[in-house]
Protein backbone atom coordinates (compact mmCIF):
# COMPACT_ATOMS: atom_id res chain seq x y z
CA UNK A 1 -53.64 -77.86 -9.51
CA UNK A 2 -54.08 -75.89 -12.98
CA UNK A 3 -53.85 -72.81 -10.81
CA UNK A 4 -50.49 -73.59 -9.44
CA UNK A 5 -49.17 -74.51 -12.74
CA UNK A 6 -49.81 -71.61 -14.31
CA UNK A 7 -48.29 -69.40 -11.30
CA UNK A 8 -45.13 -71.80 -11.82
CA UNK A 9 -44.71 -71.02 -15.99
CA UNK A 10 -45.32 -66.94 -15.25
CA UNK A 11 -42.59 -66.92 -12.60
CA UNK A 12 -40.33 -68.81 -15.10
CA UNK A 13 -40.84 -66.63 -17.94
CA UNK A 14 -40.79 -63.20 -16.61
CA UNK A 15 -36.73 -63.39 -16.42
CA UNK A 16 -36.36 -64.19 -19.94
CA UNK A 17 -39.22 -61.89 -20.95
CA UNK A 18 -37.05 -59.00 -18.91
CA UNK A 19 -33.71 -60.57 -20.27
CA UNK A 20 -34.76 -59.95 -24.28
CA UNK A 21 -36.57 -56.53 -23.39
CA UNK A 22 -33.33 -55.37 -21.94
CA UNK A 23 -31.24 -56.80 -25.25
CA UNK A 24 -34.28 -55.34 -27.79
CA UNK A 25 -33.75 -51.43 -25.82
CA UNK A 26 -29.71 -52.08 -26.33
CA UNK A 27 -29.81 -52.90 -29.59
CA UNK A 28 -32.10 -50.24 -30.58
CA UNK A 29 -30.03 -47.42 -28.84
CA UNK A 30 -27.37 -45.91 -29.87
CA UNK A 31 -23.75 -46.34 -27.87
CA UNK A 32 -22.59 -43.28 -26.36
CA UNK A 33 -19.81 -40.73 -27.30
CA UNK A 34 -16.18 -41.15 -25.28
CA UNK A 35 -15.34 -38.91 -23.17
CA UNK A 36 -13.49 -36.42 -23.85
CA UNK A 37 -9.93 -37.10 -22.71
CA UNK A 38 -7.66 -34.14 -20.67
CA UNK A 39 -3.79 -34.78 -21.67
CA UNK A 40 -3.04 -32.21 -19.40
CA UNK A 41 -3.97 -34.30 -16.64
CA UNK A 42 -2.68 -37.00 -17.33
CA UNK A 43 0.68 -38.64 -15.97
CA UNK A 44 2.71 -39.24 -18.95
CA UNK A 45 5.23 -40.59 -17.05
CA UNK A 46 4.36 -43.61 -16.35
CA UNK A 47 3.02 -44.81 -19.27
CA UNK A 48 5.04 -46.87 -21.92
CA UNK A 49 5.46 -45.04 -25.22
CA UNK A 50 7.06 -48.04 -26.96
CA UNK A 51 4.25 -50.25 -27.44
CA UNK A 52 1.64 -47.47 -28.67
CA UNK A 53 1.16 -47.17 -32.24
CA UNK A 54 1.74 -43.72 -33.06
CA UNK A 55 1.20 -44.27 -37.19
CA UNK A 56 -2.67 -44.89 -36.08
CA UNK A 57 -2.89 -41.73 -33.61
CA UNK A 58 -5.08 -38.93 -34.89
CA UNK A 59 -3.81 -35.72 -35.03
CA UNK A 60 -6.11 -33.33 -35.47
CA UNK A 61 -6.07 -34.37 -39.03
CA UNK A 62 -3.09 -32.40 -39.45
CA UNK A 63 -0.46 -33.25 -42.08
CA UNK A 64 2.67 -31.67 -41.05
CA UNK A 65 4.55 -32.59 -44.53
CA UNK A 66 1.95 -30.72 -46.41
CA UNK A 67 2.42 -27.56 -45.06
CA UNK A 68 4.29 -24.54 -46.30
CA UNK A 69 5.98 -22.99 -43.54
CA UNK A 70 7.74 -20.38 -45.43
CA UNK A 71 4.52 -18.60 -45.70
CA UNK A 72 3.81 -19.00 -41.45
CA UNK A 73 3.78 -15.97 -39.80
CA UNK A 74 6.14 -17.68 -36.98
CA UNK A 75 6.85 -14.11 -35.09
CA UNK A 76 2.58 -14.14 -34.48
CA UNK A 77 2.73 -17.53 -33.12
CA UNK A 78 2.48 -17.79 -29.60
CA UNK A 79 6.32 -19.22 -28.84
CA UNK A 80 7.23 -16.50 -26.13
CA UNK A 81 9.21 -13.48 -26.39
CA UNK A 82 12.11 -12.09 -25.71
CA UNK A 83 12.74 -9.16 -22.81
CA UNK A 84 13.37 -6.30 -24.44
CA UNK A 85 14.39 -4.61 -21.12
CA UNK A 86 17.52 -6.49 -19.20
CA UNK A 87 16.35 -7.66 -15.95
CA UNK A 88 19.02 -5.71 -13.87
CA UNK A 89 19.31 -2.18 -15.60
CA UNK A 90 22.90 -0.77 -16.80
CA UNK A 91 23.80 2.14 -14.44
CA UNK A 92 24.75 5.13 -16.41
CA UNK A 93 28.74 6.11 -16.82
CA UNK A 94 29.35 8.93 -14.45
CA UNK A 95 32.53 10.83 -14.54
CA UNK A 96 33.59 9.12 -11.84
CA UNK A 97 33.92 5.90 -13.77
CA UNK A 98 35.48 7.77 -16.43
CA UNK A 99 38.26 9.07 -14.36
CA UNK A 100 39.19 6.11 -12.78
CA UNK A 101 39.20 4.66 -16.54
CA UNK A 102 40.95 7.53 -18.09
CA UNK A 103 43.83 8.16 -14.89
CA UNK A 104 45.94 11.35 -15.69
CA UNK A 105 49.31 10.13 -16.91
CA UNK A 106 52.69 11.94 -15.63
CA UNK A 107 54.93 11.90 -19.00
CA UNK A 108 57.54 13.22 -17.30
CA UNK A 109 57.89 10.07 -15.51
CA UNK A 110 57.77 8.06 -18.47
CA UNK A 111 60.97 6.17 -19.73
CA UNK A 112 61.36 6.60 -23.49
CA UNK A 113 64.00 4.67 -26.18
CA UNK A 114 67.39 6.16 -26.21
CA UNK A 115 68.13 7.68 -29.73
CA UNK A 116 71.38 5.79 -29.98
CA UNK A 117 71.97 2.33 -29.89
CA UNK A 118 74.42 0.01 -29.97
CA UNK A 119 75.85 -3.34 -30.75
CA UNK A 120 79.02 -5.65 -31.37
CA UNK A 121 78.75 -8.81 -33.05
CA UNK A 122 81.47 -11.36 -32.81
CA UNK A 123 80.50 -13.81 -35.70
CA UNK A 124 83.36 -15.65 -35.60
CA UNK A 125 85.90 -16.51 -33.01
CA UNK A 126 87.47 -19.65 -33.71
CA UNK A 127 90.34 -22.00 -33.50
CA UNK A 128 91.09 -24.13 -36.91
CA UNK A 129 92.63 -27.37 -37.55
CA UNK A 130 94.04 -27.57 -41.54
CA UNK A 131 95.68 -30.26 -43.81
CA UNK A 132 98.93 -27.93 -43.40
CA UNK A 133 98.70 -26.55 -39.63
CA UNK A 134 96.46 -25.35 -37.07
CA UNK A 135 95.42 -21.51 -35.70
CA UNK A 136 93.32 -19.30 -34.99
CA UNK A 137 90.80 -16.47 -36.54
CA UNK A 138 88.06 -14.16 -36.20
CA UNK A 139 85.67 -12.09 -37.55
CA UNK A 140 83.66 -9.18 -35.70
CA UNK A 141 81.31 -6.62 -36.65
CA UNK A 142 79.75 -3.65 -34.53
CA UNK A 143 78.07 -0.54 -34.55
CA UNK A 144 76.56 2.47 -32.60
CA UNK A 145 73.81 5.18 -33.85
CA UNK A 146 70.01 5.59 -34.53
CA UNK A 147 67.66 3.56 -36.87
CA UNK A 148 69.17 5.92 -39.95
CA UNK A 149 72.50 6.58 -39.59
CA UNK A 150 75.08 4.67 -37.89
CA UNK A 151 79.02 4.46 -37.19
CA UNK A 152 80.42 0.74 -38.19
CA UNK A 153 83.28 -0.77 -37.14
CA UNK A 154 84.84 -4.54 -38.77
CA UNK A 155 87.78 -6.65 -37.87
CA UNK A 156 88.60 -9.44 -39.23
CA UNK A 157 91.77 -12.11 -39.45
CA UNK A 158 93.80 -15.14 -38.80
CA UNK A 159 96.62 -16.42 -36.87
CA UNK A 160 99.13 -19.46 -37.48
CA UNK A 161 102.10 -20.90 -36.37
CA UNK A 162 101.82 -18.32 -33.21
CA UNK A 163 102.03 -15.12 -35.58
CA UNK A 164 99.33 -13.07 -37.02
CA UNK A 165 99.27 -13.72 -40.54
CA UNK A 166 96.32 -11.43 -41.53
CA UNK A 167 94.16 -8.88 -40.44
CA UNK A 168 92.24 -5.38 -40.99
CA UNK A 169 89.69 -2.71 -38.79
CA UNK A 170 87.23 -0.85 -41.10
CA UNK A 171 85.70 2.35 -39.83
CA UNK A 172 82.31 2.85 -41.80
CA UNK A 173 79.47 5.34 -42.05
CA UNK A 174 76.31 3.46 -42.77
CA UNK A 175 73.15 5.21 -44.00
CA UNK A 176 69.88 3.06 -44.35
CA UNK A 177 68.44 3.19 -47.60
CA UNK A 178 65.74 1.08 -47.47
CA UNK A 179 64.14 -1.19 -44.76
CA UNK A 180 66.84 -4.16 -45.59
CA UNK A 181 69.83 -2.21 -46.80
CA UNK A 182 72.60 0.36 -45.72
CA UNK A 183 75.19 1.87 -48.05
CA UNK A 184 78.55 2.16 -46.71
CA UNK A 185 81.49 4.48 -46.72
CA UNK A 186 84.74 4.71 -44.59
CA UNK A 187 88.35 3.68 -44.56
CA UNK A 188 90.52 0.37 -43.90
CA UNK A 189 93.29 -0.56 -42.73
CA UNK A 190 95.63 -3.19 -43.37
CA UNK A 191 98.09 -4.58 -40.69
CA UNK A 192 98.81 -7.62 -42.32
CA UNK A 193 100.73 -10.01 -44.29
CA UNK A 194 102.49 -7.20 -45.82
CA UNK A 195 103.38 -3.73 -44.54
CA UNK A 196 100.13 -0.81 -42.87
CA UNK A 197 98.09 -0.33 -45.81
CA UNK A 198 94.88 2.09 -46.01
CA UNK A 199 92.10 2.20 -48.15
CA UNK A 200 88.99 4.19 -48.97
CA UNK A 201 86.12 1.97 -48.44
CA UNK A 202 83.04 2.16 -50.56
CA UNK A 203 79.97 -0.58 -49.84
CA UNK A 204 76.76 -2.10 -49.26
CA UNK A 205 75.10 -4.50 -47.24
CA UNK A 206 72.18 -6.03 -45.90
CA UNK A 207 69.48 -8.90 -46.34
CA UNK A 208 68.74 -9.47 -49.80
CA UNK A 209 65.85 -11.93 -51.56
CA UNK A 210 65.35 -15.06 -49.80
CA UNK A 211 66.92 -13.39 -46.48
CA UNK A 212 70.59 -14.25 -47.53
CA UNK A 213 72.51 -11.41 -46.03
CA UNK A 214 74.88 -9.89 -48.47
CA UNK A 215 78.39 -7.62 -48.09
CA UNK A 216 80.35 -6.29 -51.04
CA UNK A 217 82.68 -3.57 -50.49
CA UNK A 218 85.36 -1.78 -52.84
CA UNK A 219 88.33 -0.76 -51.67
CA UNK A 220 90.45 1.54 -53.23
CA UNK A 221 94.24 1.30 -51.90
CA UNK A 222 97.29 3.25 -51.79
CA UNK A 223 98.99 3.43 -55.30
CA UNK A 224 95.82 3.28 -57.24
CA UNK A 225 95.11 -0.58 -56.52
CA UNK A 226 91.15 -1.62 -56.43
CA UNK A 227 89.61 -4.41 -54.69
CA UNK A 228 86.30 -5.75 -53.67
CA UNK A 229 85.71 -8.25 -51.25
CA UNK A 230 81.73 -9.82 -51.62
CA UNK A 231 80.33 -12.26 -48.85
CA UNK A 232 77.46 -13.96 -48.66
CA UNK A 233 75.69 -16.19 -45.84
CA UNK A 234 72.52 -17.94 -44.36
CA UNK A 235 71.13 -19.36 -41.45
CA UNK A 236 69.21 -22.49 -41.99
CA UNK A 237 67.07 -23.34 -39.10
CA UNK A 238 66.73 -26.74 -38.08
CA UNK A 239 65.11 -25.66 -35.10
CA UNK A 240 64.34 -23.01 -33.48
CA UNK A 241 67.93 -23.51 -31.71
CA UNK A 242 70.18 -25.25 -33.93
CA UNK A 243 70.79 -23.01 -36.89
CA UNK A 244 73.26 -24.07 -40.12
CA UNK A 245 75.44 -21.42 -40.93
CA UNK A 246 76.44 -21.38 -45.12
CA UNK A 247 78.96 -19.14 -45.56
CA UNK A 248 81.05 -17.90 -49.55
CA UNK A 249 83.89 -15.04 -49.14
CA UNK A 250 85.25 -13.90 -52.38
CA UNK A 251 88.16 -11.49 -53.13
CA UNK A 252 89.32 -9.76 -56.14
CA UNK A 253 92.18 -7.25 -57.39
CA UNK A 254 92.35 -4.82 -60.31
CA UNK A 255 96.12 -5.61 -61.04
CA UNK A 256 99.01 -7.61 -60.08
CA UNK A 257 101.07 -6.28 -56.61
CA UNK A 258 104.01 -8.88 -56.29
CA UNK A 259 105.27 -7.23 -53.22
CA UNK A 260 101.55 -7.81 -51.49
CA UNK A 261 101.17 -11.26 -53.14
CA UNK A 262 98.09 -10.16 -54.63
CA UNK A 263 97.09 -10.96 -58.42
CA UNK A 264 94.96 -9.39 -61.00
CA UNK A 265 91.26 -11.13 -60.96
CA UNK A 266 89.90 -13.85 -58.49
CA UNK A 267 92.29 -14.05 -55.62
CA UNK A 268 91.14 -16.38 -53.40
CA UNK A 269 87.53 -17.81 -52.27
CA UNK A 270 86.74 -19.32 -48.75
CA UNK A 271 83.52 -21.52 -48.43
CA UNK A 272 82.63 -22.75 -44.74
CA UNK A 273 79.60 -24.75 -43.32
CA UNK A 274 79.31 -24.03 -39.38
CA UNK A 275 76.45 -25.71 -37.11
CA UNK A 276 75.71 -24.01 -34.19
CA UNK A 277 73.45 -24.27 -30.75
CA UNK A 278 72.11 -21.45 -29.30
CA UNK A 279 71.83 -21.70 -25.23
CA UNK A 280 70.85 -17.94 -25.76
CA UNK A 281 70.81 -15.45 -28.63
CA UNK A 282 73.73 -14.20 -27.36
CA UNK A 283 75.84 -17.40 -26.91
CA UNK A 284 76.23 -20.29 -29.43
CA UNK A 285 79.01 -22.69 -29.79
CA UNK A 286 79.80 -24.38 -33.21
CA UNK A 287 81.68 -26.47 -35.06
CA UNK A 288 82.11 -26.99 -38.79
CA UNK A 289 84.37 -27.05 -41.92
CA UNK A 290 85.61 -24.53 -43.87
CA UNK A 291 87.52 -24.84 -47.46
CA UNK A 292 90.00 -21.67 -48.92
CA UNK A 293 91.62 -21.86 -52.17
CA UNK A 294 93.65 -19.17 -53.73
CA UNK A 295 93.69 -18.44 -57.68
CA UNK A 296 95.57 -16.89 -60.47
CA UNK A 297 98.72 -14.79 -59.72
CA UNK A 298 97.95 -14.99 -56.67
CA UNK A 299 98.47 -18.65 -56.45
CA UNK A 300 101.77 -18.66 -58.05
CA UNK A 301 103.29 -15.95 -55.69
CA UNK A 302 102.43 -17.73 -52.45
CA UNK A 303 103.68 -21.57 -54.27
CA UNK A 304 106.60 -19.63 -54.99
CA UNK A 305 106.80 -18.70 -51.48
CA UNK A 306 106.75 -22.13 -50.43
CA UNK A 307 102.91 -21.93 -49.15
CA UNK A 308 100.11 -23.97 -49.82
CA UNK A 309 97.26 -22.83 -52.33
CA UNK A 310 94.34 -25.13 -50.85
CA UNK A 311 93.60 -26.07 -47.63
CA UNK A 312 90.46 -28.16 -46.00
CA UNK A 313 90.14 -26.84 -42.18
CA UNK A 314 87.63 -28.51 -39.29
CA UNK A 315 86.75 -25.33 -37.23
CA UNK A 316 85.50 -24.78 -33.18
CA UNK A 317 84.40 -21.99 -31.91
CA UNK A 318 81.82 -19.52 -30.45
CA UNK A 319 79.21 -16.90 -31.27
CA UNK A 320 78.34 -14.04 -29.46
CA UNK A 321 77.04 -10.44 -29.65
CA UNK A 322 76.56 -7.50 -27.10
């Protein structure tokens, strides 16, 4: 009986004798390194970024703010290079290539500029409608030659109660002076109101500051008389088709000619505003108003003649050059 009672208490307390032997050996040893982890290998795809803590994550022990990259040699890092070779080589430029660049070129069958050129300008053809009648008038321009040195020719006048109460041709030589301007010399003559008059013509004209472009011509006449006519007008674009035409016409005497109603001074001054549409460069209607008042002697000879000295006129007509 003692015998089997001590058999029973050595079987019971070998398990727990094992049990703390194990625990002592644990305790006394120390725990093992990690091993070492291969990112390489791993499949970052499928693992979720968000809920890591990347603040705790060690580096390398690296602080990236500290450093001072402007003293990094980046060109020794190993980022890659550049070819310096292309991949598909550039042939070399035979002559071949440069011939059928470079073709031989037959000059003969080349079609130059003519020297001479030409054009006619018909600024004004138009039919008025005035406080004291209605008619008709015009005013044309044109001129053949090179860039230099051209031959002008300039007509203008007016017609009213079905007779032609006014008009002139001038014959000019124009000679450009500078890039804007020509000088002009020639004759003119005078058909109308009173008998053929001619006159040596002495001028200039072109575009002057603020691209108004500018005419003032003296005449000298038969009998000593002098006159100069000035003229000035712009084109206001209001787009690139619809242009406002401005137009002043002044004319003066030297002395009094009774038998030519003309006076000494200011004669008479014609202001006109004319809107126009261009369909083409060529062709553009307008329509506008135009104002003429006469002055001075010259005034009192046409009252006396039992014509009117002012006169308002709506105006219709059509511009066109060649």
């Amino acid at each position: 009986m003692k015998m089997l009672t001590v058999a029973l208490l050595s079987a019971i307390a070998g398990p727990a004798w094992a049990q703390s032997h194990a625990h002592a050996h644990t305790d006394a040893a120390p725990a093992a390194a990690p091993a070492a982890v291969d990112h390489s290998k791993m499949d970052h795809s499928n693992m979720d970024h968000s809920t890591m803590d990347h603040s705790t994550m060690d580096h390398g022990g690296v602080d990236h703010a500290q450093m001072d990259h402007s003293t990094m040699d980046h060109a020794a890092m190993g980022h890659g290079t550049a070819p310096v070779a292309p991949r598909e080589p550039i042939p070399e430029v035979t002559d071949a290539d440069r011939a059928a660049a470079f073709p031989p070129i037959n000059h003969d069958a080349m079609e130059h500029a003519p020297n001479v050129h030409s054009l006619l300008l018909i600024n004004r053809l138009e039919h008025w409608d005035g406080q004291h009648g209605t008619g008709q008038a015009w005013e044309a321009s044109g001129w053949v030659g090179g860039n230099i040195n051209r031959l002008w020719v300039r007509s203008e006048g007016e017609r009213s109660g079905g007779r032609t109460e006014s008009s002139d041709l001038e014959v000019l030589y124009g000679r450009s002076v500078s890039p804007w301007w020509d000088v002009l010399v020639g004759v003119k003559q005078d058909f109308r109101p009173a008998d053929s008059r001619a006159w040596a013509a002495f001028g200039i004209q072109g575009l002057a500051p603020y691209k108004f472009e500018t005419s003032a011509t003296a005449y000298v006449g038969e009998g000593g008389q002098l006159a100069a006519t000035v003229e000035v007008e712009y084109e206001l674009l209001l787009t690139n088709r619809l242009i406002l035409q401005p137009l002043v016409e002044a004319t003066l005497a030297a002395r009094d000619e009774p038998e030519h109603d003309m006076g000494a001074g200011l004669n008479k001054v014609e202001a006109g505003l004319r809107l126009r549409y261009e369909f083409s460069r060529r062709f553009a209607p307008y329509i506008g108003v135009s104002h003429e008042r006469l002055f001075g002697d010259t005034a009192d000879y046409h009252q006396a003649a039992g014509e009117h000295t002012r006169d308002t006129r709506w105006v219709a007509g059509v511009r066109v050059w060649f």
